[in-house]
Protein backbone atom coordinates (compact mmCIF):
# COMPACT_ATOMS: atom_id res chain seq x y z
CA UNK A 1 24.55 1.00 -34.09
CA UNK A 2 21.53 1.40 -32.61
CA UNK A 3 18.34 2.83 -34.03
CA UNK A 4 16.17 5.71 -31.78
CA UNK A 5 13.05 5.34 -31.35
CA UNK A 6 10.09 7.86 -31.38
CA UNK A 7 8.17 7.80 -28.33
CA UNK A 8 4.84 9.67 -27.98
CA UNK A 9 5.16 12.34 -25.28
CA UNK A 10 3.33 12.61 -22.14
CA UNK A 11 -0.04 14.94 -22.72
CA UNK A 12 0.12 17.98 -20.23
CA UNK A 13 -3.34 16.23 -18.81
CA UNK A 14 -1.84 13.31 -18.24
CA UNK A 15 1.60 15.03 -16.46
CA UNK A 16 -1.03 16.42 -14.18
CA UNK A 17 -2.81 13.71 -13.21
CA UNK A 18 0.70 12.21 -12.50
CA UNK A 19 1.36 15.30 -10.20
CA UNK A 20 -2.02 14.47 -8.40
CA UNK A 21 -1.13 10.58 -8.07
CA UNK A 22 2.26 11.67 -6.79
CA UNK A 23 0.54 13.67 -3.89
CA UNK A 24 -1.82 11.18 -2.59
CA UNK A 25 1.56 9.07 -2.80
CA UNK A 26 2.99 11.86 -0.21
CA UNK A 27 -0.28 12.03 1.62
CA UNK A 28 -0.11 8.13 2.28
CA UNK A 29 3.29 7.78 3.91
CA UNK A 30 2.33 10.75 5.68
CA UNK A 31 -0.64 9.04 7.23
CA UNK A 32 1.45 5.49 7.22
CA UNK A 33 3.92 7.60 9.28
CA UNK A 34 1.19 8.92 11.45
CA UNK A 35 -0.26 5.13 12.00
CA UNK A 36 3.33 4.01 12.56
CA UNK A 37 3.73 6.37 15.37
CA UNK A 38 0.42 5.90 16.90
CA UNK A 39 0.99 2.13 17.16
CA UNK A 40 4.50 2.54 18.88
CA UNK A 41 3.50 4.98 21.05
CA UNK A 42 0.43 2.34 22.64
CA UNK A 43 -0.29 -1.19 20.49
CA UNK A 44 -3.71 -1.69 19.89
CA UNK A 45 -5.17 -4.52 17.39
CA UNK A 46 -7.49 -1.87 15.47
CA UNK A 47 -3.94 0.10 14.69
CA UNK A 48 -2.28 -2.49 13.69
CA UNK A 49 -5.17 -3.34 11.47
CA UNK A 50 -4.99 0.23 9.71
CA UNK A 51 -1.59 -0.09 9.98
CA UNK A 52 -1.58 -3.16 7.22
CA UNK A 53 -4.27 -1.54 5.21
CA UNK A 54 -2.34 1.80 4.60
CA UNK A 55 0.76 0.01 4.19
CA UNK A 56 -1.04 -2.58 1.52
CA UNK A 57 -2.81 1.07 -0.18
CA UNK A 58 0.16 2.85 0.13
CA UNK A 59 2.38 0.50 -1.78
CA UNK A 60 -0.06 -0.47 -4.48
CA UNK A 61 0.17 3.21 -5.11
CA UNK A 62 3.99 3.20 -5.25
CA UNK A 63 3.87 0.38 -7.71
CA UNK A 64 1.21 1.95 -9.56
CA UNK A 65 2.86 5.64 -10.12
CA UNK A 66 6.23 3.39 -10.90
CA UNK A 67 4.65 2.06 -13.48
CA UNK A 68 2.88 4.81 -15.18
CA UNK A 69 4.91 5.38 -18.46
CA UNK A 70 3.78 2.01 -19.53
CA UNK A 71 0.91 2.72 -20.53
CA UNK A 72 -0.92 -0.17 -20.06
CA UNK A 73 -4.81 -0.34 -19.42
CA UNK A 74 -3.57 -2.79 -16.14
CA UNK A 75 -2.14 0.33 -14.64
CA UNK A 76 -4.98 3.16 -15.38
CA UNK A 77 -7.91 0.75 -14.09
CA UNK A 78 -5.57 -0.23 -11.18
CA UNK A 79 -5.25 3.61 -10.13
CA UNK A 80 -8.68 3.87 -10.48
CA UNK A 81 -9.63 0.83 -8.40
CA UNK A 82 -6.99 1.39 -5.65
CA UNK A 83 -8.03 5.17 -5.65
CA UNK A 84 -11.99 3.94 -4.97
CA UNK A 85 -10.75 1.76 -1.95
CA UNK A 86 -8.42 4.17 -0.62
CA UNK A 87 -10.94 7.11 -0.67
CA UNK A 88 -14.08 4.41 0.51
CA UNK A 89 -11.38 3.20 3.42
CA UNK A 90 -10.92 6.72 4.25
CA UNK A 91 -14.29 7.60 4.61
CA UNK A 92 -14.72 3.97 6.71
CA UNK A 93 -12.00 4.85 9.07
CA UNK A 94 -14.03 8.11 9.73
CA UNK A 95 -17.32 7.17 10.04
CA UNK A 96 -16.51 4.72 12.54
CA UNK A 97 -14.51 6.84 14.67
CA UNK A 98 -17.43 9.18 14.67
CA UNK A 99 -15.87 12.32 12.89
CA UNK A 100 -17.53 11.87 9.48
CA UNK A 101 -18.92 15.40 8.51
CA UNK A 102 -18.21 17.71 5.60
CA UNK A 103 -14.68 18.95 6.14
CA UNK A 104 -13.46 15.33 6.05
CA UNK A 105 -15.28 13.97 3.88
CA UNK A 106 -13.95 16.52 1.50
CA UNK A 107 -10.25 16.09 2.94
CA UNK A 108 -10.33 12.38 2.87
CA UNK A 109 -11.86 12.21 -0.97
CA UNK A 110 -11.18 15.00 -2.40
CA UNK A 111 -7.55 13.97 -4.00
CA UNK A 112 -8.91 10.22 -4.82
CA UNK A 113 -12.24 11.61 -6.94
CA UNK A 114 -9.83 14.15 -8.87
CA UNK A 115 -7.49 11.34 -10.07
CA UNK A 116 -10.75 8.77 -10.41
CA UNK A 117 -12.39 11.87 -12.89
CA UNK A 118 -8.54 12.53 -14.68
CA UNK A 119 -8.06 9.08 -15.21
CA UNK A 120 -12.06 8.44 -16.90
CA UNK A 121 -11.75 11.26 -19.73
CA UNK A 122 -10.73 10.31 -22.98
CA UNK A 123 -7.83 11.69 -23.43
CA UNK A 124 -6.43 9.24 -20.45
CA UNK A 125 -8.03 6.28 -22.41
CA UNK A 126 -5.92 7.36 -25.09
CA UNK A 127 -2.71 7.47 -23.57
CA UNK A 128 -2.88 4.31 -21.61
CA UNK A 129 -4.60 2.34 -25.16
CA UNK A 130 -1.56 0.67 -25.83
């Protein structure tokens, strides 16, 4: 027979901040969807360029969220760097097409810096110290 085992549950914080990674998740194939679209409608080398990087971001995340009931430090410092590049690629993408201002800076970094803060208090270094 076998023998249960007690697991620690998830703290309400940490369900939350899994909400929040679960959006951006959502957000991302929505813009890889977007990007996917654009490039079939007219194929242009700059697309296809985003087109790689949001597929690369947007499957790192996938893994990522996947693998978030491990608990492993790997997987809250890989949020937290992919998070960064995502938001910092954002904000790229923008100020090179020229529409960098407020409202998108605060819409393209806005759901990256709330998982980035989530993930640094301690009561995420405590669930992921494994």
């Amino acid at each position: 027979m076998t023998d249960a085992v007690q697991v620690e549950p998830m703290p309400a914080f940490m369900r939350a901040a899994r909400f929040v990674m679960t959006l951006d998740v959502a957000f991302s194939l929505v813009g890889l969807a977007i990007v996917i679209g654009t490039l079939a409608f007219g194929f242009s080398w700059p697309f296809l360029l985003l087109l790689l990087y949001s597929a690369v971001i947007t499957a790192l995340m996938c893994w990522l969220l996947s693998r978030w009931s491990s608990r492993r430090k790997l997987v809250r410092w890989g949020v937290i760097a992919v998070e960064v590049v995502s938001a910092g690629g954002s904000l790229l993408a923008n100020a090179i097409d020229g529409g960098l201002g407020w409202p998108t800076l605060v819409s393209a970094a806005l759901v990256p810096l709330v998982l980035v803060i989530m993930l640094l208090t301690p009561s995420a270094t405590r669930w992921f110290d494994r």
